[in-house]
Protein backbone atom coordinates (compact mmCIF):
# COMPACT_ATOMS: atom_id res chain seq x y z
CA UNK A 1 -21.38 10.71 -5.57
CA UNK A 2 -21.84 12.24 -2.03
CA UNK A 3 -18.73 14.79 -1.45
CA UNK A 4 -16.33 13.59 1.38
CA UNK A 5 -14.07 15.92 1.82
CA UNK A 6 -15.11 17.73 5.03
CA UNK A 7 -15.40 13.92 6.09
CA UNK A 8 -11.55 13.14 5.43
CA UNK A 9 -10.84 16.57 6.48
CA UNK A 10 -12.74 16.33 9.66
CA UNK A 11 -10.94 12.79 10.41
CA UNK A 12 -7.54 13.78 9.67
CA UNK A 13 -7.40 16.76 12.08
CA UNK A 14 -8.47 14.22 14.46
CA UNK A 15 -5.73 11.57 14.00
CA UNK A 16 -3.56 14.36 14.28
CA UNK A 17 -4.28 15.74 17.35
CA UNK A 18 -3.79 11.76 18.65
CA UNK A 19 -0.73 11.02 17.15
CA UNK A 20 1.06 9.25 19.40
CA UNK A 21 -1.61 8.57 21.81
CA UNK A 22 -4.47 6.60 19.59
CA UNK A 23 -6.81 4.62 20.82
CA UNK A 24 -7.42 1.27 19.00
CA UNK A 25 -11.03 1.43 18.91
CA UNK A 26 -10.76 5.11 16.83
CA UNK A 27 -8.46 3.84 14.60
CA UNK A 28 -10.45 1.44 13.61
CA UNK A 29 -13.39 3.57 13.14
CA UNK A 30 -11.42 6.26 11.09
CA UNK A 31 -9.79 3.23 8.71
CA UNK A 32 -13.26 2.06 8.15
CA UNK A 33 -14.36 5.46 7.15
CA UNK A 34 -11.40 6.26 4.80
CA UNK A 35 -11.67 2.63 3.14
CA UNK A 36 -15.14 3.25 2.68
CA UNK A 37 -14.64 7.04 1.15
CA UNK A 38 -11.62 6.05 -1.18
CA UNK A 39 -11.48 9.74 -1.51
CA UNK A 40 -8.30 11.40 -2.57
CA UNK A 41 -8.91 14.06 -0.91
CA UNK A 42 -5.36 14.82 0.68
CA UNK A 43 -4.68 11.56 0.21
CA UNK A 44 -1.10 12.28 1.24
CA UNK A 45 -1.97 12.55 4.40
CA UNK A 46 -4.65 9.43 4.71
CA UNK A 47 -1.73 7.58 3.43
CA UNK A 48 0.27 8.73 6.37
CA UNK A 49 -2.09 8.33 9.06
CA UNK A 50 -2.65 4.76 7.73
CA UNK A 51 1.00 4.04 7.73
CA UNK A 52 1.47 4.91 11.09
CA UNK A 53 -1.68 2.72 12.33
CA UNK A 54 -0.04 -0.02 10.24
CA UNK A 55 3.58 0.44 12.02
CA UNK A 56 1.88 1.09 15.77
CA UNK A 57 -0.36 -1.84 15.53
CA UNK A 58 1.20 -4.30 13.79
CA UNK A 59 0.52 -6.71 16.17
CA UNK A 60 -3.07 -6.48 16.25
CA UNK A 61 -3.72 -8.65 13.32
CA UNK A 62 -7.45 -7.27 12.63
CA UNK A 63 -6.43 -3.96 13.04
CA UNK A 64 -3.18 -4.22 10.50
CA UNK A 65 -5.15 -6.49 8.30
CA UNK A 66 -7.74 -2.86 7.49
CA UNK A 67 -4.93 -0.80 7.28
CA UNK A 68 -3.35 -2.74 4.33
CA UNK A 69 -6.76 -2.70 2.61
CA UNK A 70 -7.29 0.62 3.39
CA UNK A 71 -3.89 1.54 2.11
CA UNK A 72 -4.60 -0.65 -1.45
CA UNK A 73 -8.03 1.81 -1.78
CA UNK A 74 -6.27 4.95 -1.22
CA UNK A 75 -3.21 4.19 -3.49
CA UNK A 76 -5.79 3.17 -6.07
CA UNK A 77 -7.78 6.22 -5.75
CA UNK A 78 -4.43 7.93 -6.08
CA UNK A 79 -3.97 6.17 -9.34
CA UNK A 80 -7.39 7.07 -10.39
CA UNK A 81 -7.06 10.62 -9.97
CA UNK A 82 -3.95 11.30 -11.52
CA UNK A 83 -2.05 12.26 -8.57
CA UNK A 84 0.58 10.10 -8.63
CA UNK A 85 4.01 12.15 -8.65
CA UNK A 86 6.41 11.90 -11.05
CA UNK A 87 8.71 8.83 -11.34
CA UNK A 88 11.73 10.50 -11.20
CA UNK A 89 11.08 13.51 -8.70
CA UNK A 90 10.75 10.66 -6.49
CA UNK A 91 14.20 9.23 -6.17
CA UNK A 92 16.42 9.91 -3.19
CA UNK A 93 19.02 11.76 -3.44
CA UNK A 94 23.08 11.00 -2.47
CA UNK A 95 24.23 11.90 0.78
CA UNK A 96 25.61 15.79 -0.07
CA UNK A 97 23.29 16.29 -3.25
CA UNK A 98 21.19 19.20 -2.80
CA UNK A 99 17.59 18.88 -4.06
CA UNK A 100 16.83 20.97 -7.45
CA UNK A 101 13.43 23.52 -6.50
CA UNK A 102 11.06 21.29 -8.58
CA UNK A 103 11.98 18.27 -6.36
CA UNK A 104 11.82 20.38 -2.81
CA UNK A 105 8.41 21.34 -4.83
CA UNK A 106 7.22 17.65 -5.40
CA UNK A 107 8.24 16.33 -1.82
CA UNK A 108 5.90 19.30 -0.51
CA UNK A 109 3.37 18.28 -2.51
CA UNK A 110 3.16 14.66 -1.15
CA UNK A 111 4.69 14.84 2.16
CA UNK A 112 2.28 11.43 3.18
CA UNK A 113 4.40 9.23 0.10
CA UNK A 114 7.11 8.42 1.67
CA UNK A 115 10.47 8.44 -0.71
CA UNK A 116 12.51 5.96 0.61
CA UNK A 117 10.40 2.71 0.12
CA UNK A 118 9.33 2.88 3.81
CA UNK A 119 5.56 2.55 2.59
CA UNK A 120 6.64 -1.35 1.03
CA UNK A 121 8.97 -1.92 3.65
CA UNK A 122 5.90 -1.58 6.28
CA UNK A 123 3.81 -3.75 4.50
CA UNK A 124 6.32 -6.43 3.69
CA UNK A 125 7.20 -6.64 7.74
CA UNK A 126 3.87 -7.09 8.11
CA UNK A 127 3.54 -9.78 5.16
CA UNK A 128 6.53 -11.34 6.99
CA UNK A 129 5.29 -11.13 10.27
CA UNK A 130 1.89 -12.69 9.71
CA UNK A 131 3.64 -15.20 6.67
CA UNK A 132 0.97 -17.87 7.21
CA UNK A 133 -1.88 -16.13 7.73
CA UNK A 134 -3.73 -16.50 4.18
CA UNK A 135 -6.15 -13.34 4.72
CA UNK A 136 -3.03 -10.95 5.52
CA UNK A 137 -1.11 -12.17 2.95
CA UNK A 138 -4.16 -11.60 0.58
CA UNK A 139 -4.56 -8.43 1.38
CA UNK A 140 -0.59 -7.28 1.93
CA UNK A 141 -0.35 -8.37 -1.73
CA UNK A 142 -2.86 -6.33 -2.62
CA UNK A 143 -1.62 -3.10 -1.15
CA UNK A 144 1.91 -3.79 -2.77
CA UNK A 145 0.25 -4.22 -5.94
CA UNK A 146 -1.50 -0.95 -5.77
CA UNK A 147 1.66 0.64 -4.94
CA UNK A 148 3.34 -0.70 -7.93
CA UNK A 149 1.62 2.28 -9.60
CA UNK A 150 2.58 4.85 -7.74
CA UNK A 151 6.40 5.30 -9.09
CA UNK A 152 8.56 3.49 -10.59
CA UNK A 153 10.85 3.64 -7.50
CA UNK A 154 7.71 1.82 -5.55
CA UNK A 155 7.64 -0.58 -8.35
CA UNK A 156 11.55 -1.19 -8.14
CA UNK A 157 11.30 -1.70 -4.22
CA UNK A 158 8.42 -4.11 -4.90
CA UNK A 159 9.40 -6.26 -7.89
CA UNK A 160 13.19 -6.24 -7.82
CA UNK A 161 14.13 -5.77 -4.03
CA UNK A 162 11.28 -7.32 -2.45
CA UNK A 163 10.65 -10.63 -4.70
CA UNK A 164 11.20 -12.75 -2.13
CA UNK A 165 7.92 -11.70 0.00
CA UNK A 166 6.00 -12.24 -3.01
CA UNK A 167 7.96 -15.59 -4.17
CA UNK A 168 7.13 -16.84 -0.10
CA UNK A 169 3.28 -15.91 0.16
CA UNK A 170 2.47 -17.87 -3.51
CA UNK A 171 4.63 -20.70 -2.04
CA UNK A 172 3.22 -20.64 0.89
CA UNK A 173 -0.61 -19.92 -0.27
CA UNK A 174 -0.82 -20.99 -3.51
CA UNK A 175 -4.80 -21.91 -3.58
CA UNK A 176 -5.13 -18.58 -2.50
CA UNK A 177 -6.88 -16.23 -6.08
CA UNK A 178 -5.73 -13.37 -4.05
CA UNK A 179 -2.11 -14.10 -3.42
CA UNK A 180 -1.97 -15.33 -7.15
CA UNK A 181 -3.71 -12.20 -8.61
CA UNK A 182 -2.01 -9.46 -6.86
CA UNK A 183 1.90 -10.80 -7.61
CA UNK A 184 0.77 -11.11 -11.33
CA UNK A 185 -0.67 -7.43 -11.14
CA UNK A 186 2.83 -6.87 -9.51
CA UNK A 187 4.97 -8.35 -12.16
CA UNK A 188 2.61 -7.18 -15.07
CA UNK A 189 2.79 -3.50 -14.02
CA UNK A 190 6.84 -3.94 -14.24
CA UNK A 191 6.77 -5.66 -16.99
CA UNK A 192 4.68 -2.98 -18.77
CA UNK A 193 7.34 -0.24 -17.75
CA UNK A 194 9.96 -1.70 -17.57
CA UNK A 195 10.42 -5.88 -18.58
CA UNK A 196 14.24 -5.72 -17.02
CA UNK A 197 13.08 -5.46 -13.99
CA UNK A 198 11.43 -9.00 -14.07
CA UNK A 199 14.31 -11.36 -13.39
CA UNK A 200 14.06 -14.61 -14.11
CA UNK A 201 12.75 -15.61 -10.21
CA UNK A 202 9.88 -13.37 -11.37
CA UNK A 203 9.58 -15.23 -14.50
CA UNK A 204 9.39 -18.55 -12.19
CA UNK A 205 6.50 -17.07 -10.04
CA UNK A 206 4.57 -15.91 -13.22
CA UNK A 207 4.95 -19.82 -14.38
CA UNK A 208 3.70 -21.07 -10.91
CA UNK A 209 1.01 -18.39 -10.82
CA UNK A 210 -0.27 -20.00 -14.31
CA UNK A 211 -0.20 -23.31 -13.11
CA UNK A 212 -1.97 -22.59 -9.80
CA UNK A 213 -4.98 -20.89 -11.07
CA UNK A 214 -5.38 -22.16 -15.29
CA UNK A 215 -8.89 -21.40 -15.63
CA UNK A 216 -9.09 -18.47 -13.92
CA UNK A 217 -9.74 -16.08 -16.65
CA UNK A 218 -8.57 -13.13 -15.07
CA UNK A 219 -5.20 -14.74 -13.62
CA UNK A 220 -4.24 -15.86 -16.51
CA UNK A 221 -4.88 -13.12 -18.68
CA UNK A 222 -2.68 -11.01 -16.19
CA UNK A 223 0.09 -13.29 -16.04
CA UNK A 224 0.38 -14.23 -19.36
CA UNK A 225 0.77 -10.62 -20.87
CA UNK A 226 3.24 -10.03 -17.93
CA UNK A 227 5.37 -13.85 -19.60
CA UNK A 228 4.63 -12.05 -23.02
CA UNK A 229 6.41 -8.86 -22.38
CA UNK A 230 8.71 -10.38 -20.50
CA UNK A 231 9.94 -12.91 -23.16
CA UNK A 232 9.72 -10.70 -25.95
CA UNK A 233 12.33 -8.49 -24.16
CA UNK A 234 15.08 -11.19 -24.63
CA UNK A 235 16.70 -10.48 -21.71
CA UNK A 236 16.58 -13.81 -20.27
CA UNK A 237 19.54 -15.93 -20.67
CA UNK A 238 16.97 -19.07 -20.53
CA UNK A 239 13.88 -19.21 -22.91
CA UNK A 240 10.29 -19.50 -22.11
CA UNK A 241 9.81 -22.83 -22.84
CA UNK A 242 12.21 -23.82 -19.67
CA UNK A 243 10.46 -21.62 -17.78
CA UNK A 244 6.73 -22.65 -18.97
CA UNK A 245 6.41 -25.58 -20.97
CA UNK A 246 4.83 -25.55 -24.70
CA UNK A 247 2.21 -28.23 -24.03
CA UNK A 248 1.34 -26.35 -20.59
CA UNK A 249 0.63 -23.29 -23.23
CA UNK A 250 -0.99 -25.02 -25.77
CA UNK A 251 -3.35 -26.03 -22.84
CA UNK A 252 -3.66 -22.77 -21.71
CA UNK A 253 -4.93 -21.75 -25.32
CA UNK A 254 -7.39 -24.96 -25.08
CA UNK A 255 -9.12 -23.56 -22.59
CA UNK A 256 -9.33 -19.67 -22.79
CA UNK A 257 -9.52 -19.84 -26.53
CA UNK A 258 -12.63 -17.27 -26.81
CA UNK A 259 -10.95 -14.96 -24.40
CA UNK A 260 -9.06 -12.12 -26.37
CA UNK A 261 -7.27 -10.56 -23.47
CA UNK A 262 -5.92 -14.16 -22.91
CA UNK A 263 -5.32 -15.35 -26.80
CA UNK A 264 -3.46 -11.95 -28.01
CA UNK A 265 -0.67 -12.07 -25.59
CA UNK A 266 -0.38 -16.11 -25.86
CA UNK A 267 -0.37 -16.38 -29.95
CA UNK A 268 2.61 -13.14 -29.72
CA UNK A 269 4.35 -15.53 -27.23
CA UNK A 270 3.92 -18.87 -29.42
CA UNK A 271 4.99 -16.95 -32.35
CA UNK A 272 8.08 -15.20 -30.86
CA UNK A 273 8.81 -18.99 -29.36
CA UNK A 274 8.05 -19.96 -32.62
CA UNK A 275 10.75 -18.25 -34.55
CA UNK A 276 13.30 -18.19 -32.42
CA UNK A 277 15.22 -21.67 -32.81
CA UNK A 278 14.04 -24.71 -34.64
CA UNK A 279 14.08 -26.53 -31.25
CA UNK A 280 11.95 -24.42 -29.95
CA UNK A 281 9.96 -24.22 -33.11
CA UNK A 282 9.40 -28.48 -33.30
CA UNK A 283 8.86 -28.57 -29.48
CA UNK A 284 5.46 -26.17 -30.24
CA UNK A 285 4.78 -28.45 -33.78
CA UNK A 286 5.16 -31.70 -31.38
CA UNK A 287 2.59 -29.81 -29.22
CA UNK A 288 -0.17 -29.28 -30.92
CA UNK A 289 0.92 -25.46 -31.20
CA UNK A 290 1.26 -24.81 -34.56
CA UNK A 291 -0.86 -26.99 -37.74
């Protein structure tokens, strides 16, 4: 692999000496260069550069839509690396609180992440902005979904707060693999941390992300662990089988049955269904679930 730092290095000096004055034409140029690199190579400050050519030209549609990829393939090189700061360093603090030295320490170390959500808010004005525009949406989906990874504070701002950007763009694009794959990244990564955070509205868009795309292997297999953790949680007041009908399962395991990442999640769901009422129970018999 060819080294890039002096590239990245060499690039960022130059965005900074333009800040505030850059051209469209170099931006371009030095987003193409840093999607290309996916280097984390103070990836801080790529991040921040990219944020600010997201905000500035927001309004240039083919010039926002490379910032949000280029913003997915830096957070995911983040991810890669292991640079990702901790969760809870992350949080802001109350009005008054003065910051402990480890969390002064963190915030120097990533001055580029922003702390307040500012990173998802830009993205989601932009998803907002450009709502029916299938490409942006695409890829503003996929940069949330790459930040979901990043903290648990991104992935709060994402999947709790910001549910309704990712409810709208499946609504609105629902043939779209791109919109569908990236909210069930989304709503798997929470429900791997945390499965609270998944309301039931998030439970709805998993369902409607199943039915839009059921033979799409890797979909399904996404949203379907994200329904299994979710369910298995019991913290939803209404059960799966509301939400996602047993023969619409049972179909599901028609079709995918030699795919383990899809099967292993889906039988743990059926059984949990399974043994939680007798309704339930003779609703999955009736089905064809269970012989």
């Amino acid at each position: 692999r060819v080294d890039t730092s002096g590239l990245i290095k060499y690039i960022v000096s130059h965005l900074d000496e333009r800040r505030g004055r850059l051209p469209p034409v170099l931006a371009e140029h030095a987003l193409a260069v840093l999607c290309v690199a996916r280097s984390s190579h103070h990836v801080d400050d790529q991040i921040r550069h990219v944020l600010l050519v997201l905000r500035g030209f927001k309004s240039d549609s083919h010039l926002a839509m490379r910032a949000l990829v280029t913003l997915a393939e830096l957070y995911g090189a983040m991810t890669e690396a292991g640079l990702l700061p901790d969760a809870e360093v992350l949080q802001e603090p109350e009005d008054g609180v003065e910051l402990p030295d480890v969390e002064r320490r963190a915030r120097r170390a990533h001055p580029g992440i922003p702390l307040d959500g500012a990173d998802v808010r830009s993205v989601s004005m932009v998803l907002d902005l450009y709502a029916t525009n299938r490409k942006m949406s695409g890829a503003a989906l996929r940069a949330l979904a790459a930040m979901c990874r990043a903290s648990s504070a991104h992935l709060k701002a994402i999947v709790v707060n910001n549910l309704r950007s990712l409810v709208q763009a499946q609504r609105l694009h629902g043939s779209s693999r791109s919109v569908n794959l990236h909210s069930a990244e989304a709503l798997c990564e929470a429900a791997r941390r945390d499965p609270q955070l998944v309301s039931e509205g998030g439970a709805l868009l998993i369902a409607s992300i199943l039915r839009a795309f059921p033979r799409d292997g890797e979909v399904v297999a996404t949203a379907i662990e994200a329904l299994q953790r979710v369910t298995c949680s019991r913290h939803f007041s209404s059960p799966t089988i509301e939400i996602y009908p047993p023969i619409e399962l049972v179909t599901l395991g028609e079709v995918h049955h030699q795919n383990c990442a899809i099967m292993a999640p889906l039988c743990s769901l059926l059984a949990f269904e399974a043994g939680s009422t007798t309704e339930h129970r003779d609703a999955l018999v009736t089905c064809g679930a269970v012989a």
